[in-house]
Protein backbone atom coordinates (compact mmCIF):
# COMPACT_ATOMS: atom_id res chain seq x y z
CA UNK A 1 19.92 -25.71 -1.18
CA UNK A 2 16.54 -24.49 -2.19
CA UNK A 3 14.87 -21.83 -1.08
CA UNK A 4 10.91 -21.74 -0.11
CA UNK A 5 8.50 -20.28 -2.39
CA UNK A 6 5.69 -18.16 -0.68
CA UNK A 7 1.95 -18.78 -1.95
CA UNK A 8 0.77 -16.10 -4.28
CA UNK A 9 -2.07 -14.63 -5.84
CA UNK A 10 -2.45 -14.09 -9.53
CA UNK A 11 -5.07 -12.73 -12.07
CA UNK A 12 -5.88 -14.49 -15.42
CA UNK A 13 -8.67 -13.74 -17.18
CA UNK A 14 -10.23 -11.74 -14.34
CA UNK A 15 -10.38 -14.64 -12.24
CA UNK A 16 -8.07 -14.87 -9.03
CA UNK A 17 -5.60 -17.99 -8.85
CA UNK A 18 -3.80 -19.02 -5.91
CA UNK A 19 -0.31 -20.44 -6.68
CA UNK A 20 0.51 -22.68 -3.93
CA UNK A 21 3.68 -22.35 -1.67
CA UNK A 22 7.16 -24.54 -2.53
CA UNK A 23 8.77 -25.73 0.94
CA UNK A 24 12.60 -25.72 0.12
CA UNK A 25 15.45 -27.07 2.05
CA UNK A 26 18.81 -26.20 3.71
CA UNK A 27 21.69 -27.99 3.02
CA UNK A 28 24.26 -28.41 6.47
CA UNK A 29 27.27 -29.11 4.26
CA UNK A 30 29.78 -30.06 7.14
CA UNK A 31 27.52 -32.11 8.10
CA UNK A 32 27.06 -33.96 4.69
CA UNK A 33 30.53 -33.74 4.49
CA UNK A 34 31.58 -35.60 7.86
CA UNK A 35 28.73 -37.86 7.15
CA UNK A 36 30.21 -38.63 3.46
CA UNK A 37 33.71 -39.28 4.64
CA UNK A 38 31.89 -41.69 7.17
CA UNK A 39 29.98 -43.50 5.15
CA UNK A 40 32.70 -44.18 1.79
CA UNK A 41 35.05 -44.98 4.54
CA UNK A 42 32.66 -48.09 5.51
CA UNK A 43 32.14 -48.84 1.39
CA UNK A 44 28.97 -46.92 1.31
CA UNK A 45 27.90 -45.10 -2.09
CA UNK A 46 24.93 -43.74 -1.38
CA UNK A 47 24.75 -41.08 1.02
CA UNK A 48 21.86 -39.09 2.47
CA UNK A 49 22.33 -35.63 2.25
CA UNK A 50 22.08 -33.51 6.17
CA UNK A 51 19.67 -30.80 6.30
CA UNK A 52 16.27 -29.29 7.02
CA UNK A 53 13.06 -28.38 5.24
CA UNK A 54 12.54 -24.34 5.09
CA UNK A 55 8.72 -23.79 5.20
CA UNK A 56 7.42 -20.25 3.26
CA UNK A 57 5.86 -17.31 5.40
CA UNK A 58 2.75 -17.62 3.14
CA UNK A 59 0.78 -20.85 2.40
CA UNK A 60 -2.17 -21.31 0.41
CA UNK A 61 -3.78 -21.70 3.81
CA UNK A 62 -2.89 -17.88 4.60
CA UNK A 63 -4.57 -16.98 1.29
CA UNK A 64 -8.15 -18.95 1.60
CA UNK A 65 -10.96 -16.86 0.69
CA UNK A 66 -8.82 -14.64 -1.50
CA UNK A 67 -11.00 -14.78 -4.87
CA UNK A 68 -12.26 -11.29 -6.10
CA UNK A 69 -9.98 -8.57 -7.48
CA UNK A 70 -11.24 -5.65 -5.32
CA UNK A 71 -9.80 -3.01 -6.73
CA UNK A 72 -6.65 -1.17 -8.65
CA UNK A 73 -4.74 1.16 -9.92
CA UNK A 74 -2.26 2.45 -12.52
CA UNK A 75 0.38 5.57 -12.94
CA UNK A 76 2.96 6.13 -14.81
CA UNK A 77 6.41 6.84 -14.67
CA UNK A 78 9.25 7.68 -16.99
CA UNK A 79 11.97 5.00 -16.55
CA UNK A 80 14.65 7.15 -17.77
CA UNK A 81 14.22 9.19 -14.59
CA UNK A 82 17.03 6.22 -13.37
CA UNK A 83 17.37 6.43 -9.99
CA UNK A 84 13.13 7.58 -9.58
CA UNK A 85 12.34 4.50 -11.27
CA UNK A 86 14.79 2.35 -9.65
CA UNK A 87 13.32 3.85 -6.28
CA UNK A 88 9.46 2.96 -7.20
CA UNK A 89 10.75 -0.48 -8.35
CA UNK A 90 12.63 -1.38 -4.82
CA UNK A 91 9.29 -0.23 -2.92
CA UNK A 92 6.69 -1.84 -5.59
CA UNK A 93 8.81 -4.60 -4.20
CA UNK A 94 8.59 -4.67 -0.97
CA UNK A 95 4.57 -4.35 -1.34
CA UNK A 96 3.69 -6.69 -3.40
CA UNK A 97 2.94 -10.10 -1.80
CA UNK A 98 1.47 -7.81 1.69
CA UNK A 99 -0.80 -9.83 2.94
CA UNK A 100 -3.11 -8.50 5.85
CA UNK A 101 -6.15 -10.29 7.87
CA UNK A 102 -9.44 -9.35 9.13
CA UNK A 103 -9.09 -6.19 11.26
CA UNK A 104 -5.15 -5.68 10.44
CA UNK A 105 -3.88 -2.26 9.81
CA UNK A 106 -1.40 -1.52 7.14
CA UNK A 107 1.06 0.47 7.23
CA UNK A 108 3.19 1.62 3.77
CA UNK A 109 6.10 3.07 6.36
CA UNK A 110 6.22 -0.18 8.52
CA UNK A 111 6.21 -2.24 4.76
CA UNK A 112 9.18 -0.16 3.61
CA UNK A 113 11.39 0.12 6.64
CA UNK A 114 13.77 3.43 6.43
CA UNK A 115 14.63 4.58 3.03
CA UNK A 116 18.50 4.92 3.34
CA UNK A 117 21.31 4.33 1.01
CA UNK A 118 22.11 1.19 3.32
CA UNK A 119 18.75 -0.16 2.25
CA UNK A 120 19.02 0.25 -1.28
CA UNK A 121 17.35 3.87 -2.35
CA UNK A 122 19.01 6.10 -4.49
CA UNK A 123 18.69 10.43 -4.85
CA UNK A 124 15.74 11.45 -6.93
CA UNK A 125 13.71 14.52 -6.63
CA UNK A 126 11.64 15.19 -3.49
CA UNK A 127 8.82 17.57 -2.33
CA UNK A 128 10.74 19.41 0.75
CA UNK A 129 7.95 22.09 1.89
CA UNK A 130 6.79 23.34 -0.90
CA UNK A 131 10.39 22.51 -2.99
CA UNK A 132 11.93 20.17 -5.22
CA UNK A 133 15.06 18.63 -4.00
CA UNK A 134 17.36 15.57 -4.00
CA UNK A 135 16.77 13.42 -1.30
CA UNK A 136 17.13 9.03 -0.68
CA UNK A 137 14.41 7.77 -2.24
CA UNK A 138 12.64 10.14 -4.40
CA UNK A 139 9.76 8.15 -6.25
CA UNK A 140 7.66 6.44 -3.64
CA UNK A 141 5.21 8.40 -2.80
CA UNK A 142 4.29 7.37 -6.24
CA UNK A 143 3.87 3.92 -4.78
CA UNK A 144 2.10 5.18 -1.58
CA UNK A 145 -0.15 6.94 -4.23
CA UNK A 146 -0.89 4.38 -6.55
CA UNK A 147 -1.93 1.95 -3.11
CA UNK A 148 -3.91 4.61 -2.07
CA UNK A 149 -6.14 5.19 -5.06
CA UNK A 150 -6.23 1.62 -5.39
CA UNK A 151 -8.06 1.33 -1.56
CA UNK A 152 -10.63 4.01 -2.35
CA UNK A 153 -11.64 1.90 -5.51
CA UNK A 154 -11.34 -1.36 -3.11
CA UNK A 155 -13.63 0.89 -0.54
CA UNK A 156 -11.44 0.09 2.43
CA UNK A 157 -11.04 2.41 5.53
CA UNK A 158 -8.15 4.75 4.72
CA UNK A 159 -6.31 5.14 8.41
CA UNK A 160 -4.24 7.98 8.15
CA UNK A 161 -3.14 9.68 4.68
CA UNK A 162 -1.16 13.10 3.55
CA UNK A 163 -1.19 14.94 0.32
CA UNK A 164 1.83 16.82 -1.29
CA UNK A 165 2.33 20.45 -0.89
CA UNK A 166 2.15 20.74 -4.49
CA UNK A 167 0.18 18.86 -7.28
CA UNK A 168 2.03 15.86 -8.84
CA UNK A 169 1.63 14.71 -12.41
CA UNK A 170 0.57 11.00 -12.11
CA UNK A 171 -2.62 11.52 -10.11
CA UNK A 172 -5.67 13.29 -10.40
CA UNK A 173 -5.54 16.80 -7.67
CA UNK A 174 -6.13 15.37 -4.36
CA UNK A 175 -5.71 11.71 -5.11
CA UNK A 176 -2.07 11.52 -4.19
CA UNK A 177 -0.73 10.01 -0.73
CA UNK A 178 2.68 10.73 0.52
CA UNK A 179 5.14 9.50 3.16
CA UNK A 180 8.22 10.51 5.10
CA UNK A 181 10.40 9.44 7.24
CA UNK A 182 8.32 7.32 10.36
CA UNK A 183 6.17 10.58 10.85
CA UNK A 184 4.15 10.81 7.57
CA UNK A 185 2.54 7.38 7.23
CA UNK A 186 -0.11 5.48 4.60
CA UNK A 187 -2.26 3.18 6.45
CA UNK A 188 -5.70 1.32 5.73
CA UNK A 189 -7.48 -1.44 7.40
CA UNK A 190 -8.89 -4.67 6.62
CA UNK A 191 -12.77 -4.34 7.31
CA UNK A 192 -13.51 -7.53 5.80
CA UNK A 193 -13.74 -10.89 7.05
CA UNK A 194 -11.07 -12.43 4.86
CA UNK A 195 -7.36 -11.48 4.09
CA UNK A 196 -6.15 -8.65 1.67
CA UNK A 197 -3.39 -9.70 -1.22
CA UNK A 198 -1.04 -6.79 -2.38
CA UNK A 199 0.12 -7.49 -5.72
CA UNK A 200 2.30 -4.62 -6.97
C-alpha cells in the first residue's frame, strides 16, 4: 500500500521547481488473499497482487504556469510557548500546499476547519475583547498574519481581513490579521490568470 504524493512547488536558488505528483496504490488484501489461496492451490507461484491505483489531488498539470515567487513573509515565534507553537505548526500545515485558480477566493477559516480539541489544537493564549485568555488554538492568527502580509507583498486583493484589539509582537502595528470561530475570516482572491501555490 502506497499512498499518492501530491505535486508541489519548491524554491531553489530563487527559481520555482515543480516536483511532480507520485500515483500510489491500494492494496485489497482479501482479495489478494482469496486470489493467493487460488492460485498455489492450482501450483501457481507467482501471484498478482488485487488492488487499485490512488491518483493525488494535485498534479503537475494543476500547477502549470506556477514559476515566480510572488511574495513572502516571516515572524517569529518562541517554540517553548508548547502548545502556541504546536498550534501555528498544525495550521502552517494545513496551508501549505493551498492551491487556488484564476478568480478563486481563499478563505484561511474554510482551510482550517473548526479549531477544537477533536481536531488537534491545544490551549494557548488568546485575544478575548481586549484580554488575554486560554482558549483552543491560541497561535494562529499568527499564521493568518504571516499569509496576510505575505498577499500585500504578492499585491493580491485582500477580501475581508480583521486586526486584534491590541498590538501583537510579531508584526509591524496594523499588519496583523486575525480569525475566529466561522465569523472572523482571512480571505484574498486570485486576480491573476494562473494558479496561486501556498507553501507554508
Amino acid at each position: 500500500h502506497t499512498p499518492p504524493q501530491n505535486a508541489v512547488v519548491r524554491m531553489s536558488e530563487n527559481k520555482v521547481i515543480i516536483v511532480p505528483e507520485k500515483v500510489g496504490y491500494s492494496l485489497d488484501l482479501e482479495k489478494t488473499l482469496e486470489q493467493t489461496c487460488r492460485e498455489l492451490a492450482r501450483g501457481n507461484l507467482n501471484i498478482a497482487a488485487s488492488g487499485q491505483t490512488l491518483k493525488p489531488n494535485i498534479t503537475s498539470v494543476d500547477l502549470k504556469g506556477i514559476n515566480t515567487l510572488l511574495g513572502e513573509y516571516t515572524t517569529v515565534f518562541d517554540d517553548n510557548a508548547v502548545n502556541r507553537s504546536h498550534n501555528i505548526a498544525l495550521a502552517g500545515a494545513m496551508v501549505n500546499g493551498s492551491i487556488l485558480r484564476h478568480g478563486e477566493i481563499f478563505s484561511l477559516n474554510k482551510r482550517l476547519g473548526p479549531r477544537l480539541a477533536e481536531t488537534g489544537y491545544l490551549m494557548a493564549p488568546v485575544f478575548i475583547d481586549d484580554n488575554i485568555a486560554l482558549d483552543i488554538g491560541g497561535g494562529i492568527c499568527q499564521v493568518a498574519t504571516t499569509l496576510y502580509n505575505a498577499v500585500i507583498f504578492a499585491d493580491l486583493p485582500v477580501v475581508e481581513r480583521y486586526t486584534h484589539p491590541q498590538p501583537v509582537n510579531y508584526a509591524p502595528p496594523d499588519r496583523d490579521a486575525t480569525i475566529a470561530g466561522d465569523y472572523l475570516d482571512f480571505k484574498f482572491s486570485n486576480n491573476m490568470n494562473t494558479p496561486l501555490y501556498i507553501s507554508s
